[in-house]
Protein backbone atom coordinates (compact mmCIF):
# COMPACT_ATOMS: atom_id res chain seq x y z
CA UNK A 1 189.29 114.19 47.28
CA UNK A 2 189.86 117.78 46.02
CA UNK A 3 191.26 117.83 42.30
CA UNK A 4 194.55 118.60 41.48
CA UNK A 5 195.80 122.17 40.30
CA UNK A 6 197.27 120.15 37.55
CA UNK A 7 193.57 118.05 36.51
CA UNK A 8 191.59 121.02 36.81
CA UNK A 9 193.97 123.21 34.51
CA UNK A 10 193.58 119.98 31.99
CA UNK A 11 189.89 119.97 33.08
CA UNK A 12 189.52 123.63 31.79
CA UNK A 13 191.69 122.97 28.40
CA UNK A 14 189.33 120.36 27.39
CA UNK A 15 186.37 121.98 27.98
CA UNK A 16 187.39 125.18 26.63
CA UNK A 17 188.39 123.50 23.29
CA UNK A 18 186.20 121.52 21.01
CA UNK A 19 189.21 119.52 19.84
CA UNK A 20 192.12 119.58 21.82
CA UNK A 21 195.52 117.52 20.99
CA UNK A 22 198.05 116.93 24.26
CA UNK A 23 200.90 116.38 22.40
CA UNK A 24 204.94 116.45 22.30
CA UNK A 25 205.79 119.83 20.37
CA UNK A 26 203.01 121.40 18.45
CA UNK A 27 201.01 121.52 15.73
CA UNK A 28 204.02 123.07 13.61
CA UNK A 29 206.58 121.47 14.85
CA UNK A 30 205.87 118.28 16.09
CA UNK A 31 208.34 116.42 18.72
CA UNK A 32 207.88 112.81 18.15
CA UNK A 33 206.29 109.98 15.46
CA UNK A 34 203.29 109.36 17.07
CA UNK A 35 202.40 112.90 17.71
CA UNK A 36 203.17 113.96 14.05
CA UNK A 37 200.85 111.34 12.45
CA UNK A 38 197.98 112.38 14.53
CA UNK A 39 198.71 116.14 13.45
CA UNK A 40 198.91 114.86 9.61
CA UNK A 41 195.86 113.40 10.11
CA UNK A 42 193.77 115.95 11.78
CA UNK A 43 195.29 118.44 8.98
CA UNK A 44 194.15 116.12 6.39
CA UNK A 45 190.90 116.32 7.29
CA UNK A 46 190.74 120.33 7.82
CA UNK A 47 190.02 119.93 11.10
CA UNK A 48 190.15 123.52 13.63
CA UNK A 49 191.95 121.90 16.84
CA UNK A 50 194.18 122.78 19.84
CA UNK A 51 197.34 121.41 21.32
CA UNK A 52 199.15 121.34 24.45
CA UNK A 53 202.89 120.84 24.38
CA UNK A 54 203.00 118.24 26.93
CA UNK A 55 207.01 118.90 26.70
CA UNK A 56 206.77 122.29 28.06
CA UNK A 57 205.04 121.31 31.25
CA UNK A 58 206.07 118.40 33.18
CA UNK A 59 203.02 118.44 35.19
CA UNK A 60 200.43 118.49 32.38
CA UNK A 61 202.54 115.56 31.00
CA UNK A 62 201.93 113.45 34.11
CA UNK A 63 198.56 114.68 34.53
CA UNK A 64 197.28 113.71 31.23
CA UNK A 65 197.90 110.22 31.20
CA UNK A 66 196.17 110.09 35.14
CA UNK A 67 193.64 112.35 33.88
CA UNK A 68 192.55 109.68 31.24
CA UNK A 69 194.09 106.81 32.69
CA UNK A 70 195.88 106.38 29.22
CA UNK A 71 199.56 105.87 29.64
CA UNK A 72 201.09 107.29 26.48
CA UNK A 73 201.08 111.04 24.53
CA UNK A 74 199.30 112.20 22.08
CA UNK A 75 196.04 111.97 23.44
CA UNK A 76 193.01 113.75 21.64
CA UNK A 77 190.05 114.64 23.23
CA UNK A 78 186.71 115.72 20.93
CA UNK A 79 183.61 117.51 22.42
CA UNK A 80 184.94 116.55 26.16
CA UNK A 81 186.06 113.03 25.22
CA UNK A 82 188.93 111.24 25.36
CA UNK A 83 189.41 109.47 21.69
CA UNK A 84 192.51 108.18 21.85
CA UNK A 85 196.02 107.86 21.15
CA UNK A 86 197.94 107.77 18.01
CA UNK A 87 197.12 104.23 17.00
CA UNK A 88 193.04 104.58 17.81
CA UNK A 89 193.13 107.78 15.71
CA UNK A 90 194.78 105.90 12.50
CA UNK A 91 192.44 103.35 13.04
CA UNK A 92 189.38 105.72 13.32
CA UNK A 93 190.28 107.80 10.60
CA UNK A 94 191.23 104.58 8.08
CA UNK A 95 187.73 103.67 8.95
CA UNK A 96 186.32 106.47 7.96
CA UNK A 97 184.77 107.33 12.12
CA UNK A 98 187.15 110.39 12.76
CA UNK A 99 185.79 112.94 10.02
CA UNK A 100 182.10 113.06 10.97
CA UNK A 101 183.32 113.56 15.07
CA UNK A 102 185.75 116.30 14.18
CA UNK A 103 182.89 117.85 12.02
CA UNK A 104 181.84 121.55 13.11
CA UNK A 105 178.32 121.77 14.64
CA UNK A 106 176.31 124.13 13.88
């Protein structure tokens, strides 16, 4: 089965970006709770990162959560892979496990 216009545009995002956020709103202006605590985090910890206004494109929307078979937004993706959502990415970072991923290799 041939991939989607849609997967392969999220395909390309992800692997063009080291960290990537697919988010509602952006990284100044987030759109919703979930989305905004993830940002807060990631700023926290000085981390360079991307986002995709999953708002602005109903397609992208849809075709992130099939892409990772997640069902809710944000999702953040590191070095190709799909972390998590908002809750996995509080966790991770109370635990101390997000910092060293988002670190910058050399």
């Amino acid at each position: 089965m041939a991939e989607s216009d849609v997967q392969a545009r999220i395909r390309e995002l992800i692997e063009k970006n080291r960290v990537i956020l697919f988010m509602k709103g952006n990284k100044l202006m987030p759109a919703c709770g979930f989305s905004a605590n993830v940002v807060g985090i990631l700023n926290s910890l000085g981390a360079q990162y991307e986002t995709v206004n999953v708002l602005a494109d109903a397609g992208i929307r849809q075709g992130i959560k099939d892409f990772s078979s997640w069902p809710t937004i944000p999702q953040l993706y590191v070095d190709g892979k799909f972390i998590g959502g908002s809750d996995i990415v509080r966790e991770m970072y109370e635990k101390g496990e997000l910092a060293p991923l988002l670190q910058q290799k050399s």
